[in-house]
C-alpha atoms as a PDB file:
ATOM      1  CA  UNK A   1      -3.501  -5.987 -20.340  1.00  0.00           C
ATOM      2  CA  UNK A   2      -2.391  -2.774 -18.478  1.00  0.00           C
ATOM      3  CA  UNK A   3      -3.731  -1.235 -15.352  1.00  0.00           C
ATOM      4  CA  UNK A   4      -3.137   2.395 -15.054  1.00  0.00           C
ATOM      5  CA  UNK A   5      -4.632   5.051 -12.119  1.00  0.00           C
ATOM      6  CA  UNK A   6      -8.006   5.958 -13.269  1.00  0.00           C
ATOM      7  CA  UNK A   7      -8.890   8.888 -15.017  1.00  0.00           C
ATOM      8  CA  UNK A   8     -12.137  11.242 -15.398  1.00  0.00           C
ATOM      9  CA  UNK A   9     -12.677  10.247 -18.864  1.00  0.00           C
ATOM     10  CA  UNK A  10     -13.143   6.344 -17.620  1.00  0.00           C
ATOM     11  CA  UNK A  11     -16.158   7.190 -15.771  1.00  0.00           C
ATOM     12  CA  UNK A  12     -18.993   6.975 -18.411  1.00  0.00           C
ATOM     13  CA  UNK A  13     -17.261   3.497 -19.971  1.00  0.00           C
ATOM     14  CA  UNK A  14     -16.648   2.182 -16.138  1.00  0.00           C
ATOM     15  CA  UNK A  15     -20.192   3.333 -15.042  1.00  0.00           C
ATOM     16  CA  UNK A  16     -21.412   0.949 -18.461  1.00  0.00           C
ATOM     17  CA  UNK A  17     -18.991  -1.990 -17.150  1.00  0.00           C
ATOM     18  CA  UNK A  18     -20.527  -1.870 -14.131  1.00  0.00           C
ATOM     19  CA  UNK A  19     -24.012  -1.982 -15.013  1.00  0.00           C
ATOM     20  CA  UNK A  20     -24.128  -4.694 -17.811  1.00  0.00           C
ATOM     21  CA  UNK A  21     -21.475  -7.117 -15.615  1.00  0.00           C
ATOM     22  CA  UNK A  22     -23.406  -6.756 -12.394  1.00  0.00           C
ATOM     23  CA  UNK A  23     -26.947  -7.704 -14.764  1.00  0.00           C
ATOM     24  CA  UNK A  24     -24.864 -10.548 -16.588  1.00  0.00           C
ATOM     25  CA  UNK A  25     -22.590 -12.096 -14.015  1.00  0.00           C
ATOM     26  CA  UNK A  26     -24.355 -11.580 -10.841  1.00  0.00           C
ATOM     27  CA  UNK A  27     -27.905 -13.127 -12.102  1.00  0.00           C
ATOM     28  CA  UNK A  28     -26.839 -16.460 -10.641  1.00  0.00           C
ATOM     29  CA  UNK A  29     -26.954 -15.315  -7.583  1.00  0.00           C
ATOM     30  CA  UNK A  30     -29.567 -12.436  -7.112  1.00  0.00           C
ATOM     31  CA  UNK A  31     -32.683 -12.412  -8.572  1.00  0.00           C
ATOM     32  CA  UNK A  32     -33.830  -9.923 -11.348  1.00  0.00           C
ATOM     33  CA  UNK A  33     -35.705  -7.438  -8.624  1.00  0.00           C
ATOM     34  CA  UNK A  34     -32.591  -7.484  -7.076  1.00  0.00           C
ATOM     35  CA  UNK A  35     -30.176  -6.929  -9.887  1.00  0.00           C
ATOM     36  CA  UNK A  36     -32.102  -3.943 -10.631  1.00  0.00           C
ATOM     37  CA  UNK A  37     -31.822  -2.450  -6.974  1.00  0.00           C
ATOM     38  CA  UNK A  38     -28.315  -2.855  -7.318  1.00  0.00           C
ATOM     39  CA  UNK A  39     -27.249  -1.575 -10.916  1.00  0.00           C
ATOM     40  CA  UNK A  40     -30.658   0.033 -12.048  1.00  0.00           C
ATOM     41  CA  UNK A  41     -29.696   0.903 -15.536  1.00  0.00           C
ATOM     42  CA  UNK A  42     -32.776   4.030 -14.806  1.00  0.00           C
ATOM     43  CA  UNK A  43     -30.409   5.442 -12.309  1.00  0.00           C
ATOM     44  CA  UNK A  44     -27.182   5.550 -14.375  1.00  0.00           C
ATOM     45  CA  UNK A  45     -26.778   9.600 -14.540  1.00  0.00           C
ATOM     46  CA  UNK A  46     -27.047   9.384 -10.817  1.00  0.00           C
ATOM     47  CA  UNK A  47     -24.226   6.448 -10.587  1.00  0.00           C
ATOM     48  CA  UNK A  48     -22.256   8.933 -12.860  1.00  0.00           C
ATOM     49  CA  UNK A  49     -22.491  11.990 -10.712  1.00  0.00           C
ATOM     50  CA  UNK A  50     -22.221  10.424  -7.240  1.00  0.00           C
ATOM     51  CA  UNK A  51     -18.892   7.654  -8.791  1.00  0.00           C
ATOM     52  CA  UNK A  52     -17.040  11.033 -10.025  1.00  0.00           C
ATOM     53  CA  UNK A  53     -16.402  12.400  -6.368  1.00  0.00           C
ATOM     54  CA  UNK A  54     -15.470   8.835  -5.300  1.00  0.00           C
ATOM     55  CA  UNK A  55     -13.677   7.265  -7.439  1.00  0.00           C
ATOM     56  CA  UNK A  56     -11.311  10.923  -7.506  1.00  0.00           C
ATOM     57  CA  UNK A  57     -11.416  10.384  -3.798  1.00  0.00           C
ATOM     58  CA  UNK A  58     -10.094   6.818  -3.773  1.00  0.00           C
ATOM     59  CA  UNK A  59      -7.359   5.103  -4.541  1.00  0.00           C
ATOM     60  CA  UNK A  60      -8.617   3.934  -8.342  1.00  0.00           C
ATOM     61  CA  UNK A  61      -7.416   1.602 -11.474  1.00  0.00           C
ATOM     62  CA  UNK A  62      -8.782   1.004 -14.139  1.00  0.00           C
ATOM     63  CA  UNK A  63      -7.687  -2.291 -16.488  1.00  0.00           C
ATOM     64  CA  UNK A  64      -7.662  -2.100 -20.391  1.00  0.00           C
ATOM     65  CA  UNK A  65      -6.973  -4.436 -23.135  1.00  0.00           C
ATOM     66  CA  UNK A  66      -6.496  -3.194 -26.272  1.00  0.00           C
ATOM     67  CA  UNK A  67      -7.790   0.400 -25.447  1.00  0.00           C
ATOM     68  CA  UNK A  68     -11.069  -0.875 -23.594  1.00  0.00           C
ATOM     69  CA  UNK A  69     -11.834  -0.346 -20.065  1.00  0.00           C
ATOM     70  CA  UNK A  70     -11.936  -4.200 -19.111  1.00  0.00           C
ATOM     71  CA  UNK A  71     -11.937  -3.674 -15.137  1.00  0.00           C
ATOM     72  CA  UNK A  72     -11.835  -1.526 -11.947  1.00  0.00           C
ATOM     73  CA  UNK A  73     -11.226  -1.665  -8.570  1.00  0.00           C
ATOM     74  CA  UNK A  74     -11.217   1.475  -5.673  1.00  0.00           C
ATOM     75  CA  UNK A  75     -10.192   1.465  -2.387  1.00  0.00           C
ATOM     76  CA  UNK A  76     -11.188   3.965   0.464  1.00  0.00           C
ATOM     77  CA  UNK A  77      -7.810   5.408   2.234  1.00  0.00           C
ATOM     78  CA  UNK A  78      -9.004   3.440   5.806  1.00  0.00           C
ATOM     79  CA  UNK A  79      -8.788   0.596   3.771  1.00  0.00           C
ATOM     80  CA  UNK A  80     -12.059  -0.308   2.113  1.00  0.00           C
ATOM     81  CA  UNK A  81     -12.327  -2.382  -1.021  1.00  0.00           C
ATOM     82  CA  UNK A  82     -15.350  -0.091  -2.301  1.00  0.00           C
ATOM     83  CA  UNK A  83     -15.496  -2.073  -5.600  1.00  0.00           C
ATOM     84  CA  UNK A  84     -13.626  -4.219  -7.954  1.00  0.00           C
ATOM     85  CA  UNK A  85     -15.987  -5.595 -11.272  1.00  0.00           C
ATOM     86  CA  UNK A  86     -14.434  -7.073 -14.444  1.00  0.00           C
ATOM     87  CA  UNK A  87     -16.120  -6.545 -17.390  1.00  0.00           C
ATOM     88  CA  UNK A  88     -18.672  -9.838 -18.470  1.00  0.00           C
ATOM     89  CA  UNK A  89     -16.566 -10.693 -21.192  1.00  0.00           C
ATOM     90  CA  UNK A  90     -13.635 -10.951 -19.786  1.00  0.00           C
ATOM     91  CA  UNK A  91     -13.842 -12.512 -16.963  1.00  0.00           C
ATOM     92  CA  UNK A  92     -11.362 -15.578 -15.324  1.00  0.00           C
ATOM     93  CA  UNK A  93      -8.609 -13.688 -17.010  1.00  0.00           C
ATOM     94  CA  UNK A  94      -6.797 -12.740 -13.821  1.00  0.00           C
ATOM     95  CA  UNK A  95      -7.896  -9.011 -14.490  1.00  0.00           C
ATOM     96  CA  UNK A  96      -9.771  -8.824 -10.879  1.00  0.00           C
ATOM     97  CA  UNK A  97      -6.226 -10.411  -8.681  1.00  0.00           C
ATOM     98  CA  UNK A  98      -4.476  -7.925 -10.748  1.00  0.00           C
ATOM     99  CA  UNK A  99      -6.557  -4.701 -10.294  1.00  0.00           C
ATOM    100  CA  UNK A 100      -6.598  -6.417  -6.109  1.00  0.00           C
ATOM    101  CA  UNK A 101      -3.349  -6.557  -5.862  1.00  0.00           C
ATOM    102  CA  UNK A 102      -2.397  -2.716  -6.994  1.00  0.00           C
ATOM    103  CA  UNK A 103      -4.958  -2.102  -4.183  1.00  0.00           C
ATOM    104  CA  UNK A 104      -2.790  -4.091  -1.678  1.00  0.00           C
ATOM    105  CA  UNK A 105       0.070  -2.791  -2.816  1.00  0.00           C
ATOM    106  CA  UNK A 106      -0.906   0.546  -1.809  1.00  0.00           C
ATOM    107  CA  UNK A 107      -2.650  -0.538   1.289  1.00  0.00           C
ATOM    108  CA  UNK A 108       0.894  -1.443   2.506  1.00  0.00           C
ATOM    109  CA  UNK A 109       2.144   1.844   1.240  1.00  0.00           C
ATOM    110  CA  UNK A 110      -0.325   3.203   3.322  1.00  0.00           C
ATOM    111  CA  UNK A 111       0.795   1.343   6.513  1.00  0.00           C
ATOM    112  CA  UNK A 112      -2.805  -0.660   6.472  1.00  0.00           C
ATOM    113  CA  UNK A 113      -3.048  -3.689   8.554  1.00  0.00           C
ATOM    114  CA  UNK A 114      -5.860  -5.144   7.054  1.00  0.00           C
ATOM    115  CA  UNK A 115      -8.380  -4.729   3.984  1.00  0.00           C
ATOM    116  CA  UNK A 116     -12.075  -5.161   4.275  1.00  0.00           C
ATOM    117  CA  UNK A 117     -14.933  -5.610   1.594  1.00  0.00           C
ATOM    118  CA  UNK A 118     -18.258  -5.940   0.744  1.00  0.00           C
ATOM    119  CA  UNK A 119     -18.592  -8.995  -1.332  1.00  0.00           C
ATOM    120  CA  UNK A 120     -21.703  -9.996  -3.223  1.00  0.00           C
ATOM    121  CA  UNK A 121     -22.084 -13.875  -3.001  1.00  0.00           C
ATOM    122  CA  UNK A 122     -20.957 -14.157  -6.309  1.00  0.00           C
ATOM    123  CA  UNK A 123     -17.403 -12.634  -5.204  1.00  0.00           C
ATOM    124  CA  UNK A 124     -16.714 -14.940  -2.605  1.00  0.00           C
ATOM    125  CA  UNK A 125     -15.452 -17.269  -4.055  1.00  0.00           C
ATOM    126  CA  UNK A 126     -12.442 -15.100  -5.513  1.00  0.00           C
ATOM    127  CA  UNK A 127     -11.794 -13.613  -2.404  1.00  0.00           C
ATOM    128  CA  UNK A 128     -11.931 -15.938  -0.400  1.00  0.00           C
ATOM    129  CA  UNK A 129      -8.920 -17.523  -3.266  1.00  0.00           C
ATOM    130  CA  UNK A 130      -7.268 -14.373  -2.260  1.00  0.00           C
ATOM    131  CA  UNK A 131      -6.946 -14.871   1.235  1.00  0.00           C
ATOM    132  CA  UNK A 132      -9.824 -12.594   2.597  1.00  0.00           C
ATOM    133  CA  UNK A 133     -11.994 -14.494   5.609  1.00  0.00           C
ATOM    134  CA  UNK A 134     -15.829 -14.014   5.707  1.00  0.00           C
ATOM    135  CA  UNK A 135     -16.238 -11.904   8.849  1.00  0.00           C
ATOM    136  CA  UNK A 136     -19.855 -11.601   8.547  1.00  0.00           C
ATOM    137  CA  UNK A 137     -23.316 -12.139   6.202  1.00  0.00           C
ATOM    138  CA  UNK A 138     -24.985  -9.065   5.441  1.00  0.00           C
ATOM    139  CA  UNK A 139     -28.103  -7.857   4.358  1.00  0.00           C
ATOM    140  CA  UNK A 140     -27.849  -4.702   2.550  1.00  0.00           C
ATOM    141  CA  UNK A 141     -31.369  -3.056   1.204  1.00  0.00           C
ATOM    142  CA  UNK A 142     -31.211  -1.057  -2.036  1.00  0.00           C
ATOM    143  CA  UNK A 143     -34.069   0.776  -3.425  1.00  0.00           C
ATOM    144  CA  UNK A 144     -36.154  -1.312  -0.606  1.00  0.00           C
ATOM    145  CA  UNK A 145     -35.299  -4.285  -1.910  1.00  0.00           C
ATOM    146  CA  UNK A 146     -32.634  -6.922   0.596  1.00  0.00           C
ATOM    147  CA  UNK A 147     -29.263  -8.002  -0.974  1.00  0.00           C
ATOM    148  CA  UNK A 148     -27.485 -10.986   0.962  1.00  0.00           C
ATOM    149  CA  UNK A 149     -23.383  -9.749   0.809  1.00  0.00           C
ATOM    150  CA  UNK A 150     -20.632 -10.900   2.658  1.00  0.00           C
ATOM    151  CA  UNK A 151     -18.166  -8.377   5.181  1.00  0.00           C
ATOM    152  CA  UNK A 152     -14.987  -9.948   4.134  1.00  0.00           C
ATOM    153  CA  UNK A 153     -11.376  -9.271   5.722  1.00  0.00           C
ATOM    154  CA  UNK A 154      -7.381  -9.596   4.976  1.00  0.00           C
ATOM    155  CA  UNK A 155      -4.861  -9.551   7.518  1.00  0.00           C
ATOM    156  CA  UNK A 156      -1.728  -7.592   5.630  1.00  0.00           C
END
């Protein structure tokens, strides 16, 4: 596996990743009105255009194994984990505590003193393996629809 800085030419294959993992892996935990709120394949043009300016904006990898785009994580300068998914096939392959810790790694570049994130419930878990401390439950409404997520922090 490598992780390299991400580039524009990820965005349509990370855009896909993002959208069939958060349908797949998240379904445990959110129900199908929900999953569509939050990755509505109907939308993905609009995910395109609005991910460009961010993800060039952000601090942004991008994992690949064997030429495919297998993960990605982004963090905000002020230190915001704005997302980290790993594609549905390969997940529990210690691609996501890879792509997190470039993203710490630059936090402390940055002189951050701490890391905060949005987790879904299915992320939890892996964060809080990580060391990150549930500050808060959330409710977050997409589309009009509630999502239960998780304000999570990491003293650096």
């Amino acid at each position: 596996m490598e992780i390299s800085k991400y580039r524009e030419s990820d965005l349509e294959e990370i855009v896909d990743l993002f959208l069939d993992t958060v349908h797949e892996i998240n379904r445990k935990d959110y129900s199908p009105a929900q999953l569509d709120a939050w990755a509505p394949y109907e939308r993905r043009q609009e995910i395109i255009e609005s991910w460009q300016k961010t993800l060039r904006e952000h601090i942004s990898y991008v994992a690949r194994c064997e030429h495919k785009i297998v993960g990605f994580a982004d963090l905000t300068l002020d230190g915001q984990i704005n997302r980290i998914y790993v594609h549905k096939d390969y997940q529990n392959r210690g691609i996501a505590k890879k792509l997190l810790f470039e993203l710490e790694e630059e936090a402390y570049q940055l002189g951050l003193i701490h890391l905060d994130t949005m987790a879904s419930t299915t992320a939890v878990p892996f964060f809080q393996h990580e060391g990150y401390d549930i500050v808060s439950e959330e409710i977050a409404i997409r589309n009009q629809i509630a999502l239960q997520n998780f304000h999570m922090r990491k003293e650096l």
